[in-house]
Protein backbone atom coordinates (compact mmCIF):
# COMPACT_ATOMS: atom_id res chain seq x y z
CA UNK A 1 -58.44 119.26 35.95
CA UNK A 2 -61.68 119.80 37.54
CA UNK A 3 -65.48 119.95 36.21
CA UNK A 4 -65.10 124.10 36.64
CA UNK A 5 -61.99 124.17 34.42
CA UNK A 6 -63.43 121.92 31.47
CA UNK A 7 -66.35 123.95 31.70
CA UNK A 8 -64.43 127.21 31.09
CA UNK A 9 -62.46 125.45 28.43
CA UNK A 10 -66.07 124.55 27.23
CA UNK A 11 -67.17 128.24 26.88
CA UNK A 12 -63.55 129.65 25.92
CA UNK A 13 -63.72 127.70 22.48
CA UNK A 14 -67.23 128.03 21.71
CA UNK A 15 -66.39 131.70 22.18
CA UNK A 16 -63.36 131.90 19.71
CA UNK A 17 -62.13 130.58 16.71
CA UNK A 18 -58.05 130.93 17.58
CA UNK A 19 -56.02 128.57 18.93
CA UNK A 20 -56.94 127.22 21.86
CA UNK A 21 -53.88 126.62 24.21
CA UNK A 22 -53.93 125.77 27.72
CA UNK A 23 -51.00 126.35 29.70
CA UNK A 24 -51.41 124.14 33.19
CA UNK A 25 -49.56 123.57 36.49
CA UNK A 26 -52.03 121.19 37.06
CA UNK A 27 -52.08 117.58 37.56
CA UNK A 28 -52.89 116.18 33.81
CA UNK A 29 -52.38 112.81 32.62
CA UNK A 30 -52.82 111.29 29.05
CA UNK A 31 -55.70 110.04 29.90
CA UNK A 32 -57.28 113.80 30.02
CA UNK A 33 -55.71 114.57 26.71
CA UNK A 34 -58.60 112.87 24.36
CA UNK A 35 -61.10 114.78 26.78
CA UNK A 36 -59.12 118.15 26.37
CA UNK A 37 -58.50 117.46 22.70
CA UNK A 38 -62.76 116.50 22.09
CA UNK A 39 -63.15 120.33 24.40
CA UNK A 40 -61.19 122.06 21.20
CA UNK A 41 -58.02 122.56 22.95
CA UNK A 42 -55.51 122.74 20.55
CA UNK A 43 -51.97 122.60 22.33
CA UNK A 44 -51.00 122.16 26.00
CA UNK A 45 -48.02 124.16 27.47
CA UNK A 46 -47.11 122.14 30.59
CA UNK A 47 -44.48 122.54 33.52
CA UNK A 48 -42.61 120.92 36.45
CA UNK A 49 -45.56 119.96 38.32
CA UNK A 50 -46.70 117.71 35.11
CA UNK A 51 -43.33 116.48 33.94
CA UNK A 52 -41.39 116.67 37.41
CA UNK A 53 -38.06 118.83 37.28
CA UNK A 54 -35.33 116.41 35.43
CA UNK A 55 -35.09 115.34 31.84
CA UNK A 56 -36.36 112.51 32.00
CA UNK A 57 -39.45 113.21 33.77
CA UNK A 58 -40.10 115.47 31.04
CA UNK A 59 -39.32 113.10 28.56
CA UNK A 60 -41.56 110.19 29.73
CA UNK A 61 -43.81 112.67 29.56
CA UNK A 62 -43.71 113.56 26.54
CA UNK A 63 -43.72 109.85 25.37
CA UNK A 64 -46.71 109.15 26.96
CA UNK A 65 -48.75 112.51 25.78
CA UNK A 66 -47.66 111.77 21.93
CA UNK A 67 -48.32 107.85 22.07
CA UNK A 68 -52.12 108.98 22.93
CA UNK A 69 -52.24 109.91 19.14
CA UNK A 70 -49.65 108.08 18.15
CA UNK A 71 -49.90 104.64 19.41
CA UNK A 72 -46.72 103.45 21.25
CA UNK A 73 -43.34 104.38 19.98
């Protein structure tokens, strides 16, 4: 994520009250979710180049993303 696209994310909720969901080929880690999540993103719709392209890429992933506001499973 760069500064330009957490600035439009910025402006996209303060203009709208829906759901806010980003879908992202870009590089994003779990460490960007508490930032995205404080911007007023509500969901994130990611692919291949997040997760890589087997199951259990996707599933680390997915481990990882939910113990942010989880804690650890």
């Amino acid at each position: 994520m760069t500064a330009a696209d957490l600035l439009l994310l910025g402006r996209l909720r303060a203009a709208t009250s829906a759901p806010l969901v980003l879908p992202t080929q870009k590089r994003v880690t779990a460490g960007d979710l508490r930032l995205l999540q404080r911007l007023g993103v509500d969901a994130l719709m990611y692919g291949v180049v997040v997760t890589s392209d087997d199951a259990e890429g996707f599933e680390r992933l997915a481990r990882a993303f939910r113990s942010v506001f989880t804690g650890p499973s």
